[in-house]
C-alpha atoms as a PDB file:
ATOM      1  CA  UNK A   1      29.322  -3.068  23.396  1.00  0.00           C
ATOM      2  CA  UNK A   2      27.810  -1.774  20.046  1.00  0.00           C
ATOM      3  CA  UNK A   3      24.062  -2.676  19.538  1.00  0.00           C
ATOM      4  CA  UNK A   4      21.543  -1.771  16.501  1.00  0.00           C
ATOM      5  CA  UNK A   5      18.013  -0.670  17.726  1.00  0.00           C
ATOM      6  CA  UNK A   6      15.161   0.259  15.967  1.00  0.00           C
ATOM      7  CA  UNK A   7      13.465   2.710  17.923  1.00  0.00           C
ATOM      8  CA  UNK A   8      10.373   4.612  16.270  1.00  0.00           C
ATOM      9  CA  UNK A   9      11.256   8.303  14.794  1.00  0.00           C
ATOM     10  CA  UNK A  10       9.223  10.103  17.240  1.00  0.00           C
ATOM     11  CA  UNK A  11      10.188   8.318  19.983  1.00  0.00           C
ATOM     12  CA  UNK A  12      13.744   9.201  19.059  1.00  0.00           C
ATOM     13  CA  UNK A  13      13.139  12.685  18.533  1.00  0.00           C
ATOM     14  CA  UNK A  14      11.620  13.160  21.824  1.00  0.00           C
ATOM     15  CA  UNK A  15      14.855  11.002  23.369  1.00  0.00           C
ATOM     16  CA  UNK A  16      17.006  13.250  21.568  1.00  0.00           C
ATOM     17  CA  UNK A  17      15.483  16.453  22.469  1.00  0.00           C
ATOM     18  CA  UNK A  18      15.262  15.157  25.998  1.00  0.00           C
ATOM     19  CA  UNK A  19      19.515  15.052  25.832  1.00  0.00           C
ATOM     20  CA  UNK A  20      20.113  17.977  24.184  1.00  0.00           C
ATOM     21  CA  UNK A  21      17.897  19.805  27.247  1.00  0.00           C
ATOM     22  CA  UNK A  22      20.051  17.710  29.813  1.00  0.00           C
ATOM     23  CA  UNK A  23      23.236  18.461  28.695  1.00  0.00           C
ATOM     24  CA  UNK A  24      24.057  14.379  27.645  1.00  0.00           C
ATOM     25  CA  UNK A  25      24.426  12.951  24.437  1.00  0.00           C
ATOM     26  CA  UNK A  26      21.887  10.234  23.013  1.00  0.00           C
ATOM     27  CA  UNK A  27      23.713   7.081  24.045  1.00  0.00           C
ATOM     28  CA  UNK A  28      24.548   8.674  27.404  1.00  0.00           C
ATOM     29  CA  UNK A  29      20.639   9.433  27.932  1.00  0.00           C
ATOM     30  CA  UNK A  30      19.746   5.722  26.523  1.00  0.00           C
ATOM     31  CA  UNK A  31      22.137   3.702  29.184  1.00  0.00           C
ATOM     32  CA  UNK A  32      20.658   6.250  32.142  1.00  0.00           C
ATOM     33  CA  UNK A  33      17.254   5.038  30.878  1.00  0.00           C
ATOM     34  CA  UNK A  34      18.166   0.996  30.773  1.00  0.00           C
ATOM     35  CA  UNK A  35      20.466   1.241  34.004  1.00  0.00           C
ATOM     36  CA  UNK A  36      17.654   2.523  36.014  1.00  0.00           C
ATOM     37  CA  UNK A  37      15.073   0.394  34.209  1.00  0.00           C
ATOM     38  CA  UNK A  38      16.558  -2.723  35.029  1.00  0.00           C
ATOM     39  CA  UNK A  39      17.289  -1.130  38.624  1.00  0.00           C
ATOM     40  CA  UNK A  40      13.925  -0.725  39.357  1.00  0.00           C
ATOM     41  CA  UNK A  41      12.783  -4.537  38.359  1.00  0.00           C
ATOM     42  CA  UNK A  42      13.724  -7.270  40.523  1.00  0.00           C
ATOM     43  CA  UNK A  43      15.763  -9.918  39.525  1.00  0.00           C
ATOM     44  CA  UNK A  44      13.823 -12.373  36.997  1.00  0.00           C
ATOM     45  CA  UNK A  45      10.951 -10.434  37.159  1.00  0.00           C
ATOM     46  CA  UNK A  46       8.967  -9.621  34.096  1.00  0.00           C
ATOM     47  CA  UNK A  47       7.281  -6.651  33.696  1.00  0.00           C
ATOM     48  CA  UNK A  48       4.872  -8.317  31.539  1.00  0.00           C
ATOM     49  CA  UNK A  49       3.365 -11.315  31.416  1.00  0.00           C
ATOM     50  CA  UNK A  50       1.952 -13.205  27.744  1.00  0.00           C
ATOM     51  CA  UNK A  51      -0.985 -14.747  27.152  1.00  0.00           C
ATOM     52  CA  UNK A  52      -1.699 -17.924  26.151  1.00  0.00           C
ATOM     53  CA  UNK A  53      -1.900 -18.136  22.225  1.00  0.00           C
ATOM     54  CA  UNK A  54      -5.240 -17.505  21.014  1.00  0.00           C
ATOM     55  CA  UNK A  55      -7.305 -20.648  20.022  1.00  0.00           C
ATOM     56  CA  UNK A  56      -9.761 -20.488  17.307  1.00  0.00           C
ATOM     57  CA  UNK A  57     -12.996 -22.200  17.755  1.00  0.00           C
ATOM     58  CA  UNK A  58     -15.513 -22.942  15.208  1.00  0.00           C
ATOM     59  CA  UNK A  59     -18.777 -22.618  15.577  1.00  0.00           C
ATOM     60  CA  UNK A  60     -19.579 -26.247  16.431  1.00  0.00           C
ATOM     61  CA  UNK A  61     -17.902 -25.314  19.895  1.00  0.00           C
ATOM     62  CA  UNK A  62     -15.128 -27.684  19.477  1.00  0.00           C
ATOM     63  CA  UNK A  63     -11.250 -27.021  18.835  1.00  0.00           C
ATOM     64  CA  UNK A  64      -9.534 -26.958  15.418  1.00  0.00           C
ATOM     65  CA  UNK A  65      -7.576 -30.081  15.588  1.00  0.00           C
ATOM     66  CA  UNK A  66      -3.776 -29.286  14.883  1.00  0.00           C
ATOM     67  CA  UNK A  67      -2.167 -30.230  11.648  1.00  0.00           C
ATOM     68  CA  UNK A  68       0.755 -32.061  11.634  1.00  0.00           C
ATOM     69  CA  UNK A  69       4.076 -30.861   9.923  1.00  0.00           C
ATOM     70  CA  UNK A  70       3.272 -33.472   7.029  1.00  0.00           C
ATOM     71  CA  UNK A  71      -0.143 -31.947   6.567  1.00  0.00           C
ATOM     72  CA  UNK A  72       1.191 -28.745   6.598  1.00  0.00           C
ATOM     73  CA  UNK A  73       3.757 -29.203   3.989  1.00  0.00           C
ATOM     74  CA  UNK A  74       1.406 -30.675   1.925  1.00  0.00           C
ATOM     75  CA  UNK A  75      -0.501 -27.507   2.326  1.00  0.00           C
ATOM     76  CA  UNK A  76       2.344 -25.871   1.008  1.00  0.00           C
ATOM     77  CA  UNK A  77       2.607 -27.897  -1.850  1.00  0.00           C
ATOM     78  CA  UNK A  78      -1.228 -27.328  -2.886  1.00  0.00           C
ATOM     79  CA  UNK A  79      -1.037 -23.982  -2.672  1.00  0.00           C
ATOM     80  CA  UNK A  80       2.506 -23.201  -4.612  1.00  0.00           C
ATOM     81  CA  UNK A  81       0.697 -25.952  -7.321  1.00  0.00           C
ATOM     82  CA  UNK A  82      -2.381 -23.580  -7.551  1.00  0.00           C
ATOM     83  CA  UNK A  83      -2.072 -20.276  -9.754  1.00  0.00           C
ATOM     84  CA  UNK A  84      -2.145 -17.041  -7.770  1.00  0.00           C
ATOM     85  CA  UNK A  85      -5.937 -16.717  -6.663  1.00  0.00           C
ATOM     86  CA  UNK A  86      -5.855 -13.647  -4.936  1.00  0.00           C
ATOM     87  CA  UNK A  87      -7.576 -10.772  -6.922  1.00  0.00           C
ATOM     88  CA  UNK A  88      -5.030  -8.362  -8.401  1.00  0.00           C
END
């Protein structure tokens, strides 16, 4: 199967060099590397484990109530209504 991923340059150039010293080409290197990472992880394991969502608390102590999707799109509204306030 053909994938697209975005890997950052110097990780790839340190992949790359990596398969030109072993002999393999890039793709060859990059399925070694996923076989034996999903090898070594057990089945529905995750290797890491998210948080909760941060919640932001004012200082009163108490929880920003949430806003509903009609309060937000009337948010929306306010703010594409407004000119651009940001400073340029």
């Amino acid at each position: 199967m053909r994938t697209t991923v975005d890997v950052p340059d110097d990780l790839y150039r340190r992949l790359k060099a990596r398969a030109a010293l072993s002999g393999l080409k890039v793709r060859e290197l990059m399925t070694r590397y996923l076989e034996e990472g999903l090898r070594s992880l057990p089945a529905g394991e995750h290797p890491v484990r998210r948080s909760a969502l941060p919640v932001a608390i004012p200082s009163t102590g108490s929880p920003i109530a949430a806003l509903t999707r009609s309060e937000l799109a009337r948010i929306d509204e306010d703010e594409e209504r407004q000119p651009d306030a940001r400073p340029a």
